[in-house]
N, C-alpha and C. Protein backbone atom coordinates (compact mmCIF):
# COMPACT_ATOMS: atom_id res chain seq x y z
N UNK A 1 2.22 10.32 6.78
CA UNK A 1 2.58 9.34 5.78
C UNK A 1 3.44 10.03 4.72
N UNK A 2 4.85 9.74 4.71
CA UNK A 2 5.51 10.00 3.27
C UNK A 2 5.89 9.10 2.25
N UNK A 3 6.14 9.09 1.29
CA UNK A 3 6.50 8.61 0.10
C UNK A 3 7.52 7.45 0.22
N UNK A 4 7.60 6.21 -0.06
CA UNK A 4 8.80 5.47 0.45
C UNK A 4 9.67 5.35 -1.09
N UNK A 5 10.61 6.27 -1.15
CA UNK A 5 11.19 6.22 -3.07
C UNK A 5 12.11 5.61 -3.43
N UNK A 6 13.92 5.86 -2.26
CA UNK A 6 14.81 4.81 -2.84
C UNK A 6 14.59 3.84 -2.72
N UNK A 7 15.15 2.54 -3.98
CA UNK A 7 15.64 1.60 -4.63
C UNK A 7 15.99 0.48 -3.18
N UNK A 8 17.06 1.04 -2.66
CA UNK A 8 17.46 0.74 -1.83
C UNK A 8 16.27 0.07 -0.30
N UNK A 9 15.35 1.26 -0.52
CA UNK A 9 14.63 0.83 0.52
C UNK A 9 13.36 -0.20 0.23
N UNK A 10 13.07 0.15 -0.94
CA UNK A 10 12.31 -1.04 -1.45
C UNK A 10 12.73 -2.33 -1.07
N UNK A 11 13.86 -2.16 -1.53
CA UNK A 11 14.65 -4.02 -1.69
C UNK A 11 14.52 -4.12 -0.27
N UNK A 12 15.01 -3.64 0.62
CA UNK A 12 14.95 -4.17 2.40
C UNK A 12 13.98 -4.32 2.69
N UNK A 13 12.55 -3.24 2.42
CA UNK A 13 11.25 -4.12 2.71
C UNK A 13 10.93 -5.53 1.89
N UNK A 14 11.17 -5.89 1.02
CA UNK A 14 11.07 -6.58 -0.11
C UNK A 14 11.69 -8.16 1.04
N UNK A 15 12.89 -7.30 1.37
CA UNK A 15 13.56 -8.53 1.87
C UNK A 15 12.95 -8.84 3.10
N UNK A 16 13.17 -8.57 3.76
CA UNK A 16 12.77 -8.04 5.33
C UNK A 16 11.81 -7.87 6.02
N UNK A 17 10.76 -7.82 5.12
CA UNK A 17 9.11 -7.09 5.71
C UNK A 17 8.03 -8.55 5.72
N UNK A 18 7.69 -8.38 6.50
CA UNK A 18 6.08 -9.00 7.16
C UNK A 18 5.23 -9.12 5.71
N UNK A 19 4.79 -9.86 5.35
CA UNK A 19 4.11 -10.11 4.40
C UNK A 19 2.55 -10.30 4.57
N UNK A 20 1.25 -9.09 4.00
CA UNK A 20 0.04 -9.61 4.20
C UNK A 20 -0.54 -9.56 3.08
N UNK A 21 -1.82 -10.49 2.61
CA UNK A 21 -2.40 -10.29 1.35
C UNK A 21 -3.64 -9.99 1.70
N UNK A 22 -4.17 -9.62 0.63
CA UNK A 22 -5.90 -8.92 0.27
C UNK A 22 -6.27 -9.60 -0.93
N UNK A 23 -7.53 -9.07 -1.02
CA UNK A 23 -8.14 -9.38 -2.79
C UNK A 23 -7.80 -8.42 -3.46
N UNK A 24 -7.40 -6.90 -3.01
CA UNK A 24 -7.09 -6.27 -4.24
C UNK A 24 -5.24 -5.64 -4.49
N UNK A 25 -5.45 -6.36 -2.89
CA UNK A 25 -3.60 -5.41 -2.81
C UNK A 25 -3.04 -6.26 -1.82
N UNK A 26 -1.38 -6.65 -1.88
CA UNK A 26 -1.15 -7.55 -0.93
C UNK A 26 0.05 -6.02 -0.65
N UNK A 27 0.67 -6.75 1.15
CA UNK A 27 1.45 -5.68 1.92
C UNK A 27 2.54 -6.01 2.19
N UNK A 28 4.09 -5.18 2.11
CA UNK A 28 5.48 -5.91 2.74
C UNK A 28 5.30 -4.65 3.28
N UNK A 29 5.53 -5.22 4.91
CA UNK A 29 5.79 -3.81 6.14
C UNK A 29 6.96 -4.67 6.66
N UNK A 30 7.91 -3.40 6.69
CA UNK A 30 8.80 -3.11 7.63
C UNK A 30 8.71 -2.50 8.88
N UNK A 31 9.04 -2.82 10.57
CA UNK A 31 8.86 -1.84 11.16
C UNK A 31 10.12 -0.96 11.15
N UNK A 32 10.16 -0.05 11.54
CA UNK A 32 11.54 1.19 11.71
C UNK A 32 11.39 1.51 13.51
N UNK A 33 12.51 2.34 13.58
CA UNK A 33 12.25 2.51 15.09
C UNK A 33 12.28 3.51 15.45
N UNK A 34 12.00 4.58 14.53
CA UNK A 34 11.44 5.92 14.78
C UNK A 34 10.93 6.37 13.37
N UNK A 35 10.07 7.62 13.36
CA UNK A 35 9.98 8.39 12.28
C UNK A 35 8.54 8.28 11.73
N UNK A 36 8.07 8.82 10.52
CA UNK A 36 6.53 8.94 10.23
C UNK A 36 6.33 7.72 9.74
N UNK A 37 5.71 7.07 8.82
CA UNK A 37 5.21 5.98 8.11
C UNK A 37 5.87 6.53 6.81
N UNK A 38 6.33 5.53 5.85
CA UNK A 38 6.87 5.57 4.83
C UNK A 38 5.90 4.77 3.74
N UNK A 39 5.26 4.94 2.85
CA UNK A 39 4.59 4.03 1.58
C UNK A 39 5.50 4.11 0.19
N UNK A 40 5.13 3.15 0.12
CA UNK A 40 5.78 3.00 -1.36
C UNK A 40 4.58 2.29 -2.35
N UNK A 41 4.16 2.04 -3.33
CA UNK A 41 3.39 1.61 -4.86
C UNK A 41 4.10 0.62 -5.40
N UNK A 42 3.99 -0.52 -5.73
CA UNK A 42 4.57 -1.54 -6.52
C UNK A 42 3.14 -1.96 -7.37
N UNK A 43 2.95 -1.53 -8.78
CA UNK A 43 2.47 -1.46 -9.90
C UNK A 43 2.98 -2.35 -10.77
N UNK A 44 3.02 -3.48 -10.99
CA UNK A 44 4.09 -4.09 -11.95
C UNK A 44 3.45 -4.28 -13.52
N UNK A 45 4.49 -4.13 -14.62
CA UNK A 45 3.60 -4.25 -15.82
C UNK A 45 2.97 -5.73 -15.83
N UNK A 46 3.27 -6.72 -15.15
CA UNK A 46 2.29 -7.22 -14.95
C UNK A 46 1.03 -7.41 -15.10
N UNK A 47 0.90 -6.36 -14.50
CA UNK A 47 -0.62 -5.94 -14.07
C UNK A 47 -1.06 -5.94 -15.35
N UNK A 48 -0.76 -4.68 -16.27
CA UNK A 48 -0.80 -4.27 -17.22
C UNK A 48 0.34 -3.55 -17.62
N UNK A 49 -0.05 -3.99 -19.14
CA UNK A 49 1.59 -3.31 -19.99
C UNK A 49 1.37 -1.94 -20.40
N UNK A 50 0.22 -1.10 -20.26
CA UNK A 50 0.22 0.23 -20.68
C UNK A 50 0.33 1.23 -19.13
N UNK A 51 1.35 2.17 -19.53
CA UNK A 51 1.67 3.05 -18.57
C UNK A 51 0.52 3.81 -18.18
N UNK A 52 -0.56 3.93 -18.82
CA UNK A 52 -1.76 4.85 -18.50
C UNK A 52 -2.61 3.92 -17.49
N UNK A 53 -2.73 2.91 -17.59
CA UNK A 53 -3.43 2.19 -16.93
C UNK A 53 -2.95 1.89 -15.46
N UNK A 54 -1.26 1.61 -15.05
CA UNK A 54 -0.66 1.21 -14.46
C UNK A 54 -0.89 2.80 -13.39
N UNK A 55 -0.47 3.58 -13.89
CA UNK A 55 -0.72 4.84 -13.28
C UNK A 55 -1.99 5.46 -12.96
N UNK A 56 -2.93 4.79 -13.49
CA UNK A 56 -4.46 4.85 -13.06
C UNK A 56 -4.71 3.86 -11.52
N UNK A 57 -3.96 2.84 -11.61
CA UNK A 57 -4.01 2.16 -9.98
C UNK A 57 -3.44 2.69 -9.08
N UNK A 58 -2.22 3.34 -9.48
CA UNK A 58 -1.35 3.84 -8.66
C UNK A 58 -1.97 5.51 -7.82
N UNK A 59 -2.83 6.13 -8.82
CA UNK A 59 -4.09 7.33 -8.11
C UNK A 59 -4.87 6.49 -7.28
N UNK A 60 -5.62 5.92 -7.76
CA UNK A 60 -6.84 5.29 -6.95
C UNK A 60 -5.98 4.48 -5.70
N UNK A 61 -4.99 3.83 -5.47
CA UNK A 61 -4.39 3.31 -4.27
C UNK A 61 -4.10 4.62 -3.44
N UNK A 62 -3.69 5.47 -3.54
CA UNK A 62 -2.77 6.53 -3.27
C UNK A 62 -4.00 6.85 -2.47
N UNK A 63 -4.95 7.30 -3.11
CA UNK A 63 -6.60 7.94 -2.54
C UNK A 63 -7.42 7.24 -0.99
N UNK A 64 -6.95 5.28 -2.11
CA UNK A 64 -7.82 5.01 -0.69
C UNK A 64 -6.82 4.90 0.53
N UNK A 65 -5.59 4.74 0.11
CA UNK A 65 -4.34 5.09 1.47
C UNK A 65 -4.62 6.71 2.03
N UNK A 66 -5.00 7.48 1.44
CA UNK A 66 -4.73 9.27 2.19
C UNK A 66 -6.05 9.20 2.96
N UNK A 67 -6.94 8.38 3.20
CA UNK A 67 -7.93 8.11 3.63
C UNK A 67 -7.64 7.64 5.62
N UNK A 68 -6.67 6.89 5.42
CA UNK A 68 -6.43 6.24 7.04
C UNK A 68 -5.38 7.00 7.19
N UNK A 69 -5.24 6.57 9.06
CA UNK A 69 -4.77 7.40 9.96
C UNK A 69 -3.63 6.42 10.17
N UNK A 70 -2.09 6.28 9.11
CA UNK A 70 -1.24 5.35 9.54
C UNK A 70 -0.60 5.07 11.01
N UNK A 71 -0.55 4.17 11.60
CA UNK A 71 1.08 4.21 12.92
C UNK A 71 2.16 4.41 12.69
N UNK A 72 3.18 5.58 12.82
CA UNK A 72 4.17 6.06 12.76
C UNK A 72 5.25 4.30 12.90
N UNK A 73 6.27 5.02 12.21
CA UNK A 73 7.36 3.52 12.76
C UNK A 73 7.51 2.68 11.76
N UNK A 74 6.86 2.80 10.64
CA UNK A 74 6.94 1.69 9.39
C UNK A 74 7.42 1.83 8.24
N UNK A 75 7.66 1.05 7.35
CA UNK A 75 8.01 0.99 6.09
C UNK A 75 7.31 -0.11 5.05
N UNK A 76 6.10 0.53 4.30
CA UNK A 76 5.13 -0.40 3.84
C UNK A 76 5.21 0.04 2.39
N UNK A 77 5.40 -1.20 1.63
CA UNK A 77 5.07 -1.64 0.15
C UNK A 77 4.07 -1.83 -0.20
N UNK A 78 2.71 -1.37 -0.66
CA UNK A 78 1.83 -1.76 -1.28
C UNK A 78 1.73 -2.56 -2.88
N UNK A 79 1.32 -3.40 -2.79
CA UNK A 79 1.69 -4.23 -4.23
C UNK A 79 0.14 -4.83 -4.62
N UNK A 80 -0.04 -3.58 -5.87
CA UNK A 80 -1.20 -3.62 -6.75
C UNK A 80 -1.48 -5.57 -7.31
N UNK A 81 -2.76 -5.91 -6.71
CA UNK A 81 -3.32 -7.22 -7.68
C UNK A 81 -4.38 -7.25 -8.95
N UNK A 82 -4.20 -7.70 -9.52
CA UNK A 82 -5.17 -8.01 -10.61
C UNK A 82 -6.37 -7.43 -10.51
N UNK A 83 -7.00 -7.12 -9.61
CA UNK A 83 -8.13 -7.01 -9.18
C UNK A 83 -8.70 -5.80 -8.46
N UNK A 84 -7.75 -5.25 -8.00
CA UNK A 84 -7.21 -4.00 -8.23
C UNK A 84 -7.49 -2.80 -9.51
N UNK A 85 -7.40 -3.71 -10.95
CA UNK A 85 -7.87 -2.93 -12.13
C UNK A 85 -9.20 -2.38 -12.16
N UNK A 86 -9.84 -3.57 -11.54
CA UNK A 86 -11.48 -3.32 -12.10
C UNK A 86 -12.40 -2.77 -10.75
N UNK A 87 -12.09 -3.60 -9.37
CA UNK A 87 -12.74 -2.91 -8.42
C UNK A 87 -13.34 -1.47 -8.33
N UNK A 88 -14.47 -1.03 -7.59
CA UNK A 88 -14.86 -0.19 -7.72
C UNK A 88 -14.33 0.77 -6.43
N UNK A 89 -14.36 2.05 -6.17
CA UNK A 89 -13.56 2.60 -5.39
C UNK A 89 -13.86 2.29 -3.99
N UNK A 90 -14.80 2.12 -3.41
CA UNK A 90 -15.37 1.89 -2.29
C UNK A 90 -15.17 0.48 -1.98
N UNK A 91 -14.97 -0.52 -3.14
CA UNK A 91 -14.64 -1.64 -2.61
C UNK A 91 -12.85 -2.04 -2.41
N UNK A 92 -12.45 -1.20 -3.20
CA UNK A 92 -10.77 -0.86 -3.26
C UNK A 92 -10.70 -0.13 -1.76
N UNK A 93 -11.26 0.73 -1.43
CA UNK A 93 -11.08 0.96 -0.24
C UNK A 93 -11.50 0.63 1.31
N UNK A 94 -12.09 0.06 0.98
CA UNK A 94 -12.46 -1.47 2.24
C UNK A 94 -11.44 -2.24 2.37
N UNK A 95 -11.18 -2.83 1.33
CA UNK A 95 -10.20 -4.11 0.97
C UNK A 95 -8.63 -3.40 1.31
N UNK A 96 -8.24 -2.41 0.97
CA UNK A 96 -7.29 -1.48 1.99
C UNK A 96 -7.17 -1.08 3.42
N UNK A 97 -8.29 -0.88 3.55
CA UNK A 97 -8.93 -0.75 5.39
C UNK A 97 -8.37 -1.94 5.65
N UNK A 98 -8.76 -3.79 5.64
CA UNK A 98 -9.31 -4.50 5.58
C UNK A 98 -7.40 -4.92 6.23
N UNK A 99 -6.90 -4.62 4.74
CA UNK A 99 -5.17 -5.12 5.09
C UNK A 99 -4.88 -4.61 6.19
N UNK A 100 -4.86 -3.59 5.74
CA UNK A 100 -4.13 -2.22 7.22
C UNK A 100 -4.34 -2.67 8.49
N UNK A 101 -5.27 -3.00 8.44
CA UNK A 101 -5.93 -3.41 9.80
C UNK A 101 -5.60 -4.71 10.46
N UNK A 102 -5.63 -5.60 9.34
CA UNK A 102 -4.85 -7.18 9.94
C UNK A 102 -3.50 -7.00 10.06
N UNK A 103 -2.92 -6.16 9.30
CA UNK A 103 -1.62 -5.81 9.44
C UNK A 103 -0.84 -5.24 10.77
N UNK A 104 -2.23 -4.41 11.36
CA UNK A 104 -1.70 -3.48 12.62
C UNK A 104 -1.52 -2.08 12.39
N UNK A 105 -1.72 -1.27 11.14
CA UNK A 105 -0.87 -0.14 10.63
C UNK A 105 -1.95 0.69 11.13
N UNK A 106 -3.44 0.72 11.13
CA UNK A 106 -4.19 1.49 11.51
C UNK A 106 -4.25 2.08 12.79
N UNK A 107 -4.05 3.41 13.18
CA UNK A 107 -3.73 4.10 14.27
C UNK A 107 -5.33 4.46 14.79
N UNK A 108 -5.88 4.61 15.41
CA UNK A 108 -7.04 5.34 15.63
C UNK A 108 -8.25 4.92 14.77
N UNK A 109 -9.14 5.83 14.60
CA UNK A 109 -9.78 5.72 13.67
C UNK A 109 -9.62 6.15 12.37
N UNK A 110 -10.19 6.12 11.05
CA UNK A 110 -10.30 6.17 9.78
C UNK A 110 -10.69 7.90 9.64
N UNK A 111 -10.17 8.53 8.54
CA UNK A 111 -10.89 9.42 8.46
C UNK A 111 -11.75 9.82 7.49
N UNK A 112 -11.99 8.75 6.78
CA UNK A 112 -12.91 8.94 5.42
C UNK A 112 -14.05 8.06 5.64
């Protein structure tokens, strides 16, 4: 799993990508047709207007994502919900399992 960072690539999943939702995080996947898995964080002030906070979801997502065993071939947006703020980690990370999984992205088994 690497980092999904240009601008550029956002917007094409944005445009382009498969759309799934959750209770704490909804998903835009792109497939690609080679290469590792790509993630990207969409945090919006939305959520919240303080940068400390916004970057407090953005650890705890990051955590319960380094947790699964992605399928190579994609390009996935994760996009923080409301609910998301307050969840507790174990239930943030179910509810991640939970997408991944209706989504298709989960390779194997879990490793956490």
């Amino acid at each position: 799993m690497e980092p999904l960072r240009r601008r550029a690539d956002f917007e094409q999943v944005f445009l382009s990508g498969a759309f799934v939702r959750g209770r704490t995080v909804s998903l835009r996947i792109l497939e690609r047709s080679e290469g590792p898995t790509r993630v990207g964080l969409a945090v919006g002030k939305r959520l919240d207007k303080r940068a400390v906070i916004r970057n407090r979801v953005r650890r705890r997502l990051r955590e319960a994502l380094r947790r699964f065993e992605l399928r190579d071939g994609y390009d996935v947006v994760v996009i923080a919900r409301r609910s998301a703020l307050t969840d507790a980690a174990p239930a943030l990370r179910e509810d991640v399992a939970r997408v991944c999984g209706k989504a298709g992205l989960l390779g194997g088994e879990d490793s956490g």
